[in-house]
C-alpha atoms as a PDB file:
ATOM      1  CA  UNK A   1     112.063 114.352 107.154  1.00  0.00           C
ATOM      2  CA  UNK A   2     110.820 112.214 104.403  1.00  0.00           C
ATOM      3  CA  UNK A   3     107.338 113.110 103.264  1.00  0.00           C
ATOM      4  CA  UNK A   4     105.054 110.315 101.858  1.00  0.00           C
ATOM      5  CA  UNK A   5     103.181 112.362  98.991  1.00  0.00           C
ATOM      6  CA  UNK A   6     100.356 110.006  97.911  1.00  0.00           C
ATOM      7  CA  UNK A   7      98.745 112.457  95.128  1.00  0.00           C
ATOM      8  CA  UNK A   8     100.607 113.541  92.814  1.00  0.00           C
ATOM      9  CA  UNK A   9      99.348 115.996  89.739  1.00  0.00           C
ATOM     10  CA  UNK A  10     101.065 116.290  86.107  1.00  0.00           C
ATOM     11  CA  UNK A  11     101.551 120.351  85.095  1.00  0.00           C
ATOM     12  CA  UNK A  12     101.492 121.665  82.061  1.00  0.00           C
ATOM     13  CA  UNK A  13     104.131 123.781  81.633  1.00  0.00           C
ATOM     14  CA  UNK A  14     103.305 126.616  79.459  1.00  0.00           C
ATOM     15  CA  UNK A  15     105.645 128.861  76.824  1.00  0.00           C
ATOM     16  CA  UNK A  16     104.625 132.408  78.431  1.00  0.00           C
ATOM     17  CA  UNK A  17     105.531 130.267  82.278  1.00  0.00           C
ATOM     18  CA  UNK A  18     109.687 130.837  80.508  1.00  0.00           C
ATOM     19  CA  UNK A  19     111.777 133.511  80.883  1.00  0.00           C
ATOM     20  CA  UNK A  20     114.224 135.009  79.052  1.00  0.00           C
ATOM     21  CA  UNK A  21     117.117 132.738  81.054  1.00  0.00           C
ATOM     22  CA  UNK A  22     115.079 129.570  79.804  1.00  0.00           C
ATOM     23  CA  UNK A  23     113.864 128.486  83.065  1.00  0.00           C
ATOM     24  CA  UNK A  24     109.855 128.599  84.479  1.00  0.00           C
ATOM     25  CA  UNK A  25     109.806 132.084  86.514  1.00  0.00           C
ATOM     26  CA  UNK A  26     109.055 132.512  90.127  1.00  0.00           C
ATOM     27  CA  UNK A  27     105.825 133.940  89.695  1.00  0.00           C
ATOM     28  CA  UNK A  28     104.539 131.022  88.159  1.00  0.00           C
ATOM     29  CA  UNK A  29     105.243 128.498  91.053  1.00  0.00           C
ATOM     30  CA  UNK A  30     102.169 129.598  93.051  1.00  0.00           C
ATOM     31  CA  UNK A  31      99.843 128.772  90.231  1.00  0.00           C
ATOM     32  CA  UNK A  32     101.633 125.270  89.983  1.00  0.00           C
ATOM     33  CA  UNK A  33     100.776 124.642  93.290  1.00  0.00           C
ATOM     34  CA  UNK A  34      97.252 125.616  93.133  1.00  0.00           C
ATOM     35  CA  UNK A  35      96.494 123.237  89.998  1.00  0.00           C
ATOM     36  CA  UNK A  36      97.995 120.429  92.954  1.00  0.00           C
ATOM     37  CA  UNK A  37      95.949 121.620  95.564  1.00  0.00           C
ATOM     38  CA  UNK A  38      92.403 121.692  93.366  1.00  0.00           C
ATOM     39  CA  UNK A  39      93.337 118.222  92.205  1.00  0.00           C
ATOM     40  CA  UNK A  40      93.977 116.930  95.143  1.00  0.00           C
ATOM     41  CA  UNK A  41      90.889 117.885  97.201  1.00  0.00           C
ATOM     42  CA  UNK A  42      88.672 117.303  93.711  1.00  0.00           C
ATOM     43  CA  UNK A  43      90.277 113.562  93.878  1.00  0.00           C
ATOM     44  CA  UNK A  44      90.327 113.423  97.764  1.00  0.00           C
ATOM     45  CA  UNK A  45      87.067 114.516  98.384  1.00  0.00           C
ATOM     46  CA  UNK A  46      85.363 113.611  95.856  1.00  0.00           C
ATOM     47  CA  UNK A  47      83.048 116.369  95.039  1.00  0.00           C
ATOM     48  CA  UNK A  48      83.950 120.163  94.048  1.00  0.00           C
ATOM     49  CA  UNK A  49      83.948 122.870  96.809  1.00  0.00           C
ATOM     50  CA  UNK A  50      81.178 125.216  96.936  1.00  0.00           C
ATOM     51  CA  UNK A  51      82.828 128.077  98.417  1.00  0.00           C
ATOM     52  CA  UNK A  52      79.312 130.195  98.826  1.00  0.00           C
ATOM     53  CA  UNK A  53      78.553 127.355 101.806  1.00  0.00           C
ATOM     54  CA  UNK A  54      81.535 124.913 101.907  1.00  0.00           C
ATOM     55  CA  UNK A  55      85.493 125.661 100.896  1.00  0.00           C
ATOM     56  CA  UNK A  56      88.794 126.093 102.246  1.00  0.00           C
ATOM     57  CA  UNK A  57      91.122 129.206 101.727  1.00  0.00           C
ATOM     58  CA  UNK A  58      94.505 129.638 101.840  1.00  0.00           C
ATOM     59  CA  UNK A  59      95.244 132.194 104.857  1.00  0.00           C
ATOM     60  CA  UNK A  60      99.548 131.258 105.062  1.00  0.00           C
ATOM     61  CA  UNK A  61     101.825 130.244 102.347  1.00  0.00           C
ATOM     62  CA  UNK A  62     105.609 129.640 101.769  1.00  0.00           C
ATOM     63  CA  UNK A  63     107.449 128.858  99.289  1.00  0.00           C
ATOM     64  CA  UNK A  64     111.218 127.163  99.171  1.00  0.00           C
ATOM     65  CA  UNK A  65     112.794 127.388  95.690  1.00  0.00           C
ATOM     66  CA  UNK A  66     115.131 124.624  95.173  1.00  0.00           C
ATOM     67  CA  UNK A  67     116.362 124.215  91.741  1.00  0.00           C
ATOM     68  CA  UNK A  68     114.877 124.967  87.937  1.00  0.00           C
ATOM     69  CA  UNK A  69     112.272 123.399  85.700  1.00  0.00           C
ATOM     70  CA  UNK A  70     112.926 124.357  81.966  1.00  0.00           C
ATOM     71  CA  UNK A  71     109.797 124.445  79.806  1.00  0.00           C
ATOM     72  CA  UNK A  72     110.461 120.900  78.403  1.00  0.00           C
ATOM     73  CA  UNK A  73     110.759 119.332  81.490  1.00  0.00           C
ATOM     74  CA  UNK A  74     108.419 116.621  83.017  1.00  0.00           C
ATOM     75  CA  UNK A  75     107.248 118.053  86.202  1.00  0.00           C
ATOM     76  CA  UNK A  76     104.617 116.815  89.340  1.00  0.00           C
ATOM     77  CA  UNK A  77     103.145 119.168  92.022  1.00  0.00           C
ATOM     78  CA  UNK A  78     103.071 116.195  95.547  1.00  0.00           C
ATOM     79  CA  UNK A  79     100.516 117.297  97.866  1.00  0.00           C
ATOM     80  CA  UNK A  80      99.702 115.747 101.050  1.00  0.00           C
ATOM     81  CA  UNK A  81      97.952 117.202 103.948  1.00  0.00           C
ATOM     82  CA  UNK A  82     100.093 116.695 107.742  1.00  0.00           C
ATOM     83  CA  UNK A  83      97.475 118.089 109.929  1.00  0.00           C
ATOM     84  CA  UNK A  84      93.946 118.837 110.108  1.00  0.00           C
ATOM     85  CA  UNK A  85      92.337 120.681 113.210  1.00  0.00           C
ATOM     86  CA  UNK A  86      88.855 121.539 113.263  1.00  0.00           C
ATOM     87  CA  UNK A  87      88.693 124.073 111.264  1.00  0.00           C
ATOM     88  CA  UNK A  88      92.028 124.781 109.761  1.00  0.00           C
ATOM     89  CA  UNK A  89      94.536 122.190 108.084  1.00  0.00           C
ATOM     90  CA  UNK A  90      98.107 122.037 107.216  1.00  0.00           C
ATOM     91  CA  UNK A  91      99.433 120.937 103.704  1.00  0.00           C
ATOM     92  CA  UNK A  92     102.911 120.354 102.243  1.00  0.00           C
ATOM     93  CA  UNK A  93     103.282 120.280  98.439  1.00  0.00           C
ATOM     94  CA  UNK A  94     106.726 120.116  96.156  1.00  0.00           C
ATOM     95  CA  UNK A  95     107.285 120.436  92.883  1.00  0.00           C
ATOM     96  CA  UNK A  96     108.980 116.932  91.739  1.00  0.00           C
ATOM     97  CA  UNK A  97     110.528 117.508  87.965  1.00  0.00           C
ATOM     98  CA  UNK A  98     110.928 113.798  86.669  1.00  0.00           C
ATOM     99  CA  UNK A  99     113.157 115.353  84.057  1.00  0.00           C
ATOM    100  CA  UNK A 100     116.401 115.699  86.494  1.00  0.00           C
ATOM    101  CA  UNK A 101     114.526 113.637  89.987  1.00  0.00           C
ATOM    102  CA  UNK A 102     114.891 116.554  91.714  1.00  0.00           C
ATOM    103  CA  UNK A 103     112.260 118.104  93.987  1.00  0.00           C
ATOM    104  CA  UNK A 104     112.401 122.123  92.677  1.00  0.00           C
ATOM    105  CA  UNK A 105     110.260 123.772  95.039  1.00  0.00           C
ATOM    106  CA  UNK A 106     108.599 123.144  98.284  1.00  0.00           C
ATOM    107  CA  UNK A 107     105.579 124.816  99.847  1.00  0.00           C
ATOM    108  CA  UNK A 108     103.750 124.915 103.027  1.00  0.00           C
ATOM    109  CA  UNK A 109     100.014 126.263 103.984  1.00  0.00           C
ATOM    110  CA  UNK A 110      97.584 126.524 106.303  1.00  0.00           C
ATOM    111  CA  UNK A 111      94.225 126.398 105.030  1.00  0.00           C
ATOM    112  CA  UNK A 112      91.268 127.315 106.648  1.00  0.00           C
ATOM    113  CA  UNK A 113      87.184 126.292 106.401  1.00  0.00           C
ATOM    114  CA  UNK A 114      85.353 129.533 104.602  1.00  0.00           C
ATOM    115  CA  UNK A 115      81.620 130.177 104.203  1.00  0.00           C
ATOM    116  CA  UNK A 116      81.596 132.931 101.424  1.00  0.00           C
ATOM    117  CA  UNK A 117      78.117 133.671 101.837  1.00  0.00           C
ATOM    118  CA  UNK A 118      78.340 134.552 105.445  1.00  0.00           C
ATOM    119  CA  UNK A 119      82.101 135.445 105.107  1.00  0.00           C
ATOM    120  CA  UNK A 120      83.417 133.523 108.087  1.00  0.00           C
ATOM    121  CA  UNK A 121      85.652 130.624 108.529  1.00  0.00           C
ATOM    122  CA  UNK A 122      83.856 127.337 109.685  1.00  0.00           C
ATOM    123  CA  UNK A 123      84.586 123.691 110.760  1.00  0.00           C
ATOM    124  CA  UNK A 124      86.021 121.502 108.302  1.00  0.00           C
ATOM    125  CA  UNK A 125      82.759 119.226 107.262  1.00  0.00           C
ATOM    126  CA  UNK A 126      82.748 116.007 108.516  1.00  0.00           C
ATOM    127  CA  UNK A 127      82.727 114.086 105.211  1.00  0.00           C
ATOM    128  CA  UNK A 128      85.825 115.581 104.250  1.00  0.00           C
ATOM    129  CA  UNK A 129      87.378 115.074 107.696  1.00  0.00           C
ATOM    130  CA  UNK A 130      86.510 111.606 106.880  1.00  0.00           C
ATOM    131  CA  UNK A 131      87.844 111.383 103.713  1.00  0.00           C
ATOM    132  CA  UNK A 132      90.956 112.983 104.103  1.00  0.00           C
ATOM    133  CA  UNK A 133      91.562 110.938 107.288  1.00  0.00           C
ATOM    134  CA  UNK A 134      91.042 107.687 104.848  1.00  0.00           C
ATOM    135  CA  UNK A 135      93.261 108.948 101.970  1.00  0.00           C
ATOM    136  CA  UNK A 136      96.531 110.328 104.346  1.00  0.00           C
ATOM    137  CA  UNK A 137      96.627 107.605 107.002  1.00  0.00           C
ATOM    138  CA  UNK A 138      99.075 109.113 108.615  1.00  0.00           C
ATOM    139  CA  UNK A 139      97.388 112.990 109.161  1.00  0.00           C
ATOM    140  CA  UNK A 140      97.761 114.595 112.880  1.00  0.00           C
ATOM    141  CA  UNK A 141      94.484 115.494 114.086  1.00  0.00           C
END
């Protein structure tokens, strides 16, 4: 299934992210993918989460490695969110390196609506119902 990413986020990628073989490690891929997630909802929403009264959190993650990225490569983390419920959401993300056009990693989560102050999960507000549903015209509900 072909997945029409409309964000996309440049990373960074950093000496200490390389390994001895040359190549970005594992453990790194998770962080790439949160930098893509906080840029897409900061761009998407347009407004920062407060997570003490309005947030999402990540409650299921997988990850699909694919191929390498080597630390001068050009790579892209694609996010786009596929479903959004009332109070959880579903998101696919890859990792695009420009270098070789080959998708190196794919991800999928479930995120769900978090009040930290009263430590519960909550409905997805509105405005950002509204503005995801704008930005991904093609999101399940």
């Amino acid at each position: 299934m072909e997945i029409n990413f409309r964000h996309s986020s440049p990373i960074q990628i950093r000496f200490n992210d390389v390994d001895m073989l040359g190549h970005a490690t594992n453990s790194v891929y998770p962080q790439y993918f949160d930098l893509g997630r906080m840029a897409y909802f900061e761009s998407v929403l347009g407004e920062r989460m407060d997570w003490r009264f309005d947030g999402l959190i990540m409650v299921s993650i997988s990850i699909d490695f694919v191929a390498q990225v080597k630390l001068y490569d050009t790579v892209f983390v694609r996010t786009k969110i596929i479903r959004l419920g009332n109070k959880s959401l579903d998101m696919v993300q890859d990792i695009f390196n420009e270098t070789t056009g080959k998708v190196v990693a794919k991800s999928k989560g479930v995120m769900v609506g978090y009040n930290g102050a009263d430590e519960a999960s909550i409905p997805i507000p509105t405005r950002w119902r509204e503005r995801i549903a704008a930005f991904e015209s093609d999101v399940l509900f």
